[in-house]
Protein backbone atom coordinates (compact mmCIF):
# COMPACT_ATOMS: atom_id res chain seq x y z
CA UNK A 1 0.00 0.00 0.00
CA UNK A 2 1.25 3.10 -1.32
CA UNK A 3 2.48 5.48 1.78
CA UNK A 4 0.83 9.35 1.67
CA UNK A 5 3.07 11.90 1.11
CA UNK A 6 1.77 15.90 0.60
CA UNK A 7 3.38 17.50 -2.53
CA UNK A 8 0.85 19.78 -3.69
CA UNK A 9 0.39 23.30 -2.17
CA UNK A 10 -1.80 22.85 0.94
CA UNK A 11 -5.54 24.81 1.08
CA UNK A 12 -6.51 24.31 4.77
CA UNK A 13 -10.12 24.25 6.02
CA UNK A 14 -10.48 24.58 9.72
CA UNK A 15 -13.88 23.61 10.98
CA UNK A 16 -14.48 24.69 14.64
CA UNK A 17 -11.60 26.69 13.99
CA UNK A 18 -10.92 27.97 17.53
CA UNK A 19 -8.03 30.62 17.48
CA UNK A 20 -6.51 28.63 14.78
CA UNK A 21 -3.71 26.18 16.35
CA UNK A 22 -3.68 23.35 13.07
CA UNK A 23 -2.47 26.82 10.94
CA UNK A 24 -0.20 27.68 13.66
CA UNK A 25 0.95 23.73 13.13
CA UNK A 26 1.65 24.39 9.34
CA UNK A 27 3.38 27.56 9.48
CA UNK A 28 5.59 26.57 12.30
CA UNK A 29 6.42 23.56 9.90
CA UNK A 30 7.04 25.78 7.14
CA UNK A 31 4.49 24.18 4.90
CA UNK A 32 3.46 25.68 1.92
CA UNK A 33 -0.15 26.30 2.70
CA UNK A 34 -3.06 29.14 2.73
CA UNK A 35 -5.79 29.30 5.13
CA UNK A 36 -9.10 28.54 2.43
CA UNK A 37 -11.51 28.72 5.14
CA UNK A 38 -12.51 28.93 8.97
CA UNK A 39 -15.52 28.23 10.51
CA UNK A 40 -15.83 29.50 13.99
CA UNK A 41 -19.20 31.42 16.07
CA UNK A 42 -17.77 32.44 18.74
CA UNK A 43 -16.70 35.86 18.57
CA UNK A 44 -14.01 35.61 20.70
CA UNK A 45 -12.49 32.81 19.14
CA UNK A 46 -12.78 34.43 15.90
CA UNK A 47 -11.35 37.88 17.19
CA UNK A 48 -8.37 36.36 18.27
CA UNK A 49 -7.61 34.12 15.29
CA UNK A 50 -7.77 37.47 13.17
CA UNK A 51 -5.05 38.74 16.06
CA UNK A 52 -2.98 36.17 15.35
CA UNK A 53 -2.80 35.09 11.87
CA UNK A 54 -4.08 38.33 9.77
CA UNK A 55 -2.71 40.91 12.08
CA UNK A 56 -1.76 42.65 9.37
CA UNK A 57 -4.99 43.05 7.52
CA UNK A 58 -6.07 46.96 9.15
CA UNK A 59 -9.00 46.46 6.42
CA UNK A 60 -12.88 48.37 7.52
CA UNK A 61 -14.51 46.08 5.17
CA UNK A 62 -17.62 47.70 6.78
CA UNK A 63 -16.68 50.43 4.86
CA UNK A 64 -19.94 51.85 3.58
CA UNK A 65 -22.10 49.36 4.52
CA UNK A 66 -24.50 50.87 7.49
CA UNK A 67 -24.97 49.57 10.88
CA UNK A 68 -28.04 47.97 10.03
CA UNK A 69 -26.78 46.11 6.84
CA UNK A 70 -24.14 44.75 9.54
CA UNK A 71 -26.26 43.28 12.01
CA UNK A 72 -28.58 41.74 9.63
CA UNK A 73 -25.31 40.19 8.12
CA UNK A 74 -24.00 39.18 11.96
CA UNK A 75 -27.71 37.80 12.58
CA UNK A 76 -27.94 35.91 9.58
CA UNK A 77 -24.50 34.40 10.06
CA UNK A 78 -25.36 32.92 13.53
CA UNK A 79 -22.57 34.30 15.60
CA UNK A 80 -22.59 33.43 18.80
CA UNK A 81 -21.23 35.27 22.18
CA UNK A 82 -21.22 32.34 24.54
CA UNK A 83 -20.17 29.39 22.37
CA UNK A 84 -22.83 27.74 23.34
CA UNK A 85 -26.44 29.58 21.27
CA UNK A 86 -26.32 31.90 18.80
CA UNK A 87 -26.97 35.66 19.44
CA UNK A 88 -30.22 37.27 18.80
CA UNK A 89 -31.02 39.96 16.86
CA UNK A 90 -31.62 42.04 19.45
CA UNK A 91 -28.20 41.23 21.71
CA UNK A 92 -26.57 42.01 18.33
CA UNK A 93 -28.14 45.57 18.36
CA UNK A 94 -26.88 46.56 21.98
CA UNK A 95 -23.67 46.12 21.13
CA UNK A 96 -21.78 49.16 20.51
CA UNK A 97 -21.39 49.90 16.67
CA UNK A 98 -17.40 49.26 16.80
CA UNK A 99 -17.93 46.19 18.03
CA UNK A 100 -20.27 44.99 15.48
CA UNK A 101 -18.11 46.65 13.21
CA UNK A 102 -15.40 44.88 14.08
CA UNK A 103 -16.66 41.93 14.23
CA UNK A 104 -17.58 41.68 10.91
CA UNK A 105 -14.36 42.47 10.00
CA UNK A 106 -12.98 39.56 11.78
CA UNK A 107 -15.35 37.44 10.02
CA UNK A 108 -14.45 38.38 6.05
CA UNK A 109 -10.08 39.14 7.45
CA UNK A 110 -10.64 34.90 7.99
CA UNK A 111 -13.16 34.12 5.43
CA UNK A 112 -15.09 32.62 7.92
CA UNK A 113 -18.35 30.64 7.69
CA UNK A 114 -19.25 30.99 10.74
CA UNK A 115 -22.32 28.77 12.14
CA UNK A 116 -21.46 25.03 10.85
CA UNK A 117 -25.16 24.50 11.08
CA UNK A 118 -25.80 26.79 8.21
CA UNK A 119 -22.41 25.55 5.74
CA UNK A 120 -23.11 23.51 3.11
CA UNK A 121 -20.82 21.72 1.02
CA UNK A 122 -20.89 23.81 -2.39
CA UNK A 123 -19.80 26.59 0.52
CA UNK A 124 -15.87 24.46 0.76
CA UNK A 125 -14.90 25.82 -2.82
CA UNK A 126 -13.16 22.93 -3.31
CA UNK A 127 -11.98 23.01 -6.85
CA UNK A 128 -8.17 22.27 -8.63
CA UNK A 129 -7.99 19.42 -6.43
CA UNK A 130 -5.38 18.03 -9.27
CA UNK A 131 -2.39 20.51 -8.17
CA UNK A 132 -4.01 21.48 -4.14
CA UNK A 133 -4.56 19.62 -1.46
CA UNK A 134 -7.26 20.04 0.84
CA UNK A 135 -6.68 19.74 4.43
CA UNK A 136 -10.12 19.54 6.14
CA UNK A 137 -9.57 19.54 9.99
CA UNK A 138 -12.59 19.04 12.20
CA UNK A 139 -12.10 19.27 16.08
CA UNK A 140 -15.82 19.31 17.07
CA UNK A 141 -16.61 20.14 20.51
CA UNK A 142 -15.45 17.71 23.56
CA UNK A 143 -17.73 19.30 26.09
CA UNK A 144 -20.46 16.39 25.95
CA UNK A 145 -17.15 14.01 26.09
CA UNK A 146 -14.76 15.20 28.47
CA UNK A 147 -14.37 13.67 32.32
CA UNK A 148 -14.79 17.23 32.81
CA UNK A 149 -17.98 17.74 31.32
CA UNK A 150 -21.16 16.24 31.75
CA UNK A 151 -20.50 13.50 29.22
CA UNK A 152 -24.14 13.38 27.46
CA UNK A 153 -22.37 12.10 24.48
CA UNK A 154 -22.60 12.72 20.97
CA UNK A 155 -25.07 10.83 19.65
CA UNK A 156 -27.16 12.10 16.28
CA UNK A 157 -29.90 14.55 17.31
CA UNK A 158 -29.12 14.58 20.22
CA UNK A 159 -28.75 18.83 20.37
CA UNK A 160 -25.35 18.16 22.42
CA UNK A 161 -22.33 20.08 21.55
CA UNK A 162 -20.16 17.27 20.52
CA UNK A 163 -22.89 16.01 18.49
CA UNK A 164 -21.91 19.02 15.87
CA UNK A 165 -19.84 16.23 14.93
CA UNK A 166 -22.65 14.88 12.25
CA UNK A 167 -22.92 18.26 10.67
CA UNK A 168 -19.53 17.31 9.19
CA UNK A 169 -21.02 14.08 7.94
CA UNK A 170 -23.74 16.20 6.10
CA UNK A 171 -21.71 18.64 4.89
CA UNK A 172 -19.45 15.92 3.45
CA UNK A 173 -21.92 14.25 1.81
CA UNK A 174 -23.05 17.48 0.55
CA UNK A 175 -19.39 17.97 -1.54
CA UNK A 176 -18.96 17.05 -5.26
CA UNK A 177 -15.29 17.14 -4.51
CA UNK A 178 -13.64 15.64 -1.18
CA UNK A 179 -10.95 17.03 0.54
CA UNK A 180 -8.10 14.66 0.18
CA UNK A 181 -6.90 14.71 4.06
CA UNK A 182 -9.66 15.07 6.96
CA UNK A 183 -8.00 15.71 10.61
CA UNK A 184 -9.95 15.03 13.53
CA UNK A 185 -8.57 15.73 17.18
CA UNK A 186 -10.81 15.72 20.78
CA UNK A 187 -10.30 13.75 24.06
CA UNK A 188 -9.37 10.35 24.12
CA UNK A 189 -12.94 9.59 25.60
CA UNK A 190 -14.55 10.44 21.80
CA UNK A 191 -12.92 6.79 21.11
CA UNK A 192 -13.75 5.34 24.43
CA UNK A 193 -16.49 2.56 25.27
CA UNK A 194 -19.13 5.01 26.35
CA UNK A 195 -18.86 6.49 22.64
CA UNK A 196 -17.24 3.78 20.71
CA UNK A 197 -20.76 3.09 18.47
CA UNK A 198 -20.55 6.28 16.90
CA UNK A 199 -17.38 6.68 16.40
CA UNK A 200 -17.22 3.53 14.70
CA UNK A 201 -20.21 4.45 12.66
CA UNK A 202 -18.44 7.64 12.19
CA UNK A 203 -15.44 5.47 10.63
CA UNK A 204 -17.74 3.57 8.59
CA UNK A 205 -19.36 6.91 6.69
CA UNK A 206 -15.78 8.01 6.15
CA UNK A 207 -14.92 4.49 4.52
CA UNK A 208 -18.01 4.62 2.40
CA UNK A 209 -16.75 8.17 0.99
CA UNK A 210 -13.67 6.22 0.12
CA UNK A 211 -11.32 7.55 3.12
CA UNK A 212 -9.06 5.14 4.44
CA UNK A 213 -8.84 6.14 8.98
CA UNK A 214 -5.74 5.78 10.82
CA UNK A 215 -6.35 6.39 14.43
CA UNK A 216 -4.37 6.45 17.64
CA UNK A 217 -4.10 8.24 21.18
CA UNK A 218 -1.33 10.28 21.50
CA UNK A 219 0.27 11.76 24.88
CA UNK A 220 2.04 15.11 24.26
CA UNK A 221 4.86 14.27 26.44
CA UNK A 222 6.13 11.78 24.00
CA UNK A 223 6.38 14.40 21.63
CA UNK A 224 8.80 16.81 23.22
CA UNK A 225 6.40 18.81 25.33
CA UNK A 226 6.42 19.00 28.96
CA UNK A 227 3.09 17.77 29.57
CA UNK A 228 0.89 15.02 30.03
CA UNK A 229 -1.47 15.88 27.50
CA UNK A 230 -3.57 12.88 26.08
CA UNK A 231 -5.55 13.66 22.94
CA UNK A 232 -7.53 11.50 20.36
CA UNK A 233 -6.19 12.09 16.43
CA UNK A 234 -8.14 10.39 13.45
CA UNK A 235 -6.24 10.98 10.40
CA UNK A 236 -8.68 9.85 7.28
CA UNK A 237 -6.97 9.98 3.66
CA UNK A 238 -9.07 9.92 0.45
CA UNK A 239 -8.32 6.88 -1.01
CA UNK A 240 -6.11 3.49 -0.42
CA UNK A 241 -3.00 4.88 1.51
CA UNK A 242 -1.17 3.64 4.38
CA UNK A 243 -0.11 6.58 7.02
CA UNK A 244 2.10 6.39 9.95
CA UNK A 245 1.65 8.37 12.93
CA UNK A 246 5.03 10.18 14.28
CA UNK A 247 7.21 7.71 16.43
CA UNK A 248 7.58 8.78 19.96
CA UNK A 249 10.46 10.26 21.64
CA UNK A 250 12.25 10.99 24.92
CA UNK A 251 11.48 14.05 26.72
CA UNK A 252 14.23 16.63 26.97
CA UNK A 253 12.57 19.14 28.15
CA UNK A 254 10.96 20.86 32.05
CA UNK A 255 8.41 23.28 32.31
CA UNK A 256 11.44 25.60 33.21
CA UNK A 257 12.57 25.71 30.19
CA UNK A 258 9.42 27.28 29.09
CA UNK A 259 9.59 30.06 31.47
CA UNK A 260 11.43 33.42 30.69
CA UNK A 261 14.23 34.77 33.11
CA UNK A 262 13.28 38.29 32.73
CA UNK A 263 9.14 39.24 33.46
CA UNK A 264 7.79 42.26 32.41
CA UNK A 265 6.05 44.17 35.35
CA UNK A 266 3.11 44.78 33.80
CA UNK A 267 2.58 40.77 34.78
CA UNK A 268 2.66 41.50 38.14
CA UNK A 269 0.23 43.11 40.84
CA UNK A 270 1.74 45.83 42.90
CA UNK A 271 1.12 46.53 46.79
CA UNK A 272 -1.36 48.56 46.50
CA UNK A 273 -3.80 46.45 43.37
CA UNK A 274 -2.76 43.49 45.98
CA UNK A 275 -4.65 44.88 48.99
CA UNK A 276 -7.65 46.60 46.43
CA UNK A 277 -8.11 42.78 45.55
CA UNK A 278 -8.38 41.63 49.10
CA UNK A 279 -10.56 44.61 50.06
CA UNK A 280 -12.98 43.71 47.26
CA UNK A 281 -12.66 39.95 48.30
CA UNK A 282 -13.86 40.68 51.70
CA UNK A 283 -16.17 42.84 51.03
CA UNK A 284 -18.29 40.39 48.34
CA UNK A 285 -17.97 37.87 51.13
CA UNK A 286 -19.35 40.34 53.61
CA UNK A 287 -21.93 41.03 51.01
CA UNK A 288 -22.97 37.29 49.99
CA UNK A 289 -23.08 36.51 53.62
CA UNK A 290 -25.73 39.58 54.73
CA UNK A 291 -27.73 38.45 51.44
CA UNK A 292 -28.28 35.12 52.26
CA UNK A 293 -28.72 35.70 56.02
CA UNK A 294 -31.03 37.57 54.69
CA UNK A 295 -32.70 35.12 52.89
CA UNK A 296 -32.88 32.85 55.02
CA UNK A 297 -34.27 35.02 57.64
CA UNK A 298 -37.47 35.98 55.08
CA UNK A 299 -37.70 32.20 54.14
């Protein structure tokens, strides 16, 4: 089986894009990629991938467009402020105008989709697939999988966060071209028993579209950083490939080694925020105290 190799130029598609770490992977490697497309609601997330990989792009494309042509645009997009729901029309409009403004900056500086509930698959402009390939990466929400979470799983239809993972599926079987390399990475529970069955029908779909999956757990500390950092990676390759997942390697590195000799100041509270804090400590605990005495007392 012939082993995958990348030789084309890269056009990376980052679904539940976050602030954008797989591009940070692939220009740290020096690849020779572009960023085709993000899709990312949450505003924050969005506003600080623009920070970090278009910092450079100063661009008002708001520019003569008014403010109501931008919140019907940030309405009908689906952003969201929370992560969690989209924003209504009306928590759009009490924003202030720079921050709508803004926003909708941050959305065209990243040619962002947006809400992955309303991207469809003519929407991946996937096209020239003969000299680019397309990196899809997908890492849906782990909320509803995490130990940390409340682990409701990620079943289909189930409304749960980590079930956004079947709007891939749709929007897959929505494309007329594939991309030739999907990347999935979430918590090692997304492969664990509790969610096993739809993972492995997960598998299965990708097969059927003619991927071949390569799966594995890896722990970041066998990869040169100093943490114990276990995360769940699917690569899925269109077509019959083998792929090999990086060999692991002694640690030669401490967490002081990450830490700089010299801090700026501005890191640190002086005297006199130090005792503000604790004044404004004990007086919310003063506070909460005489309110639920209080409470009480009426109950």
């Amino acid at each position: 089986m012939e082993q995958f190799k990348i030789t084309n130029h890269i056009r990376l598609i980052e679904l539940f894009a976050g602030v954008g770490s797989q591009a940070m992977a692939l220009r740290d490697m020096g690849a020779d990629f572009e960023s085709w497309l993000t899709c990312e609601w949450w505003t924050q997330a969005n506003a600080s991938y623009k920070a970090i990989h278009k910092e450079h792009d100063t661009t008002d494309y708001s520019a003569g467009m008014t403010r109501e042509e931008v919140i019907d645009f940030l309405f009908a997009k689906g952003i969201s402020a929370d992560s969690k729901k989209p924003m209504t029309r009306d928590q759009i409009k009490k924003k202030p105008e720079q921050w709508q403004r803004d926003t909708y900056n941050n959305i065209v500086a990243t040619k962002n989709l947006v809400n992955i509930q309303n991207v469809h698959g003519s929407d991946l402009k996937i096209v020239d697939t003969e000299k680019n390939t397309y990196i899809l990466t997908y890492s849906f929400p782990c909320q509803d999988l995490s130990v940390a979470g409340k682990m409701r799983g990620m079943d289909k239809g189930s409304n749960t966060r980590s079930s956004m993972l079947w709007e891939v599926e749709r929007i897959l079987d929505e494309c007329e071209a594939l991309p030739q390399v999907l990347l999935m990475e979430n918590v090692p529970q997304v492969m664990g028993k509790k969610n096993e069955t739809n993972f492995e029908i997960w598998k299965e779909f990708l097969r059927s579209k003619g991927y071949s999956n390569f799966a594995q757990i890896i722990n970041a500390a066998d990869h040169g950083v100093a943490q114990a950092r276990k995360r769940a990676y699917m690569v899925s390759i269109l077509g019959n490939y083998n792929y090999e997942f990086p060999k692991p390697y002694d640690l030669d590195k401490c967490m002081a080694d990450y830490m700089e000799e010299e801090v700026d100041d501005k890191f640190y509270y002086t005297s006199e925020q130090t005792e503000q804090l604790i004044s404004e400590r004990k007086y919310e605990q003063i506070r909460n105290k005489t309110v639920s005495n209080t409470v009480r007392g009426g109950a």
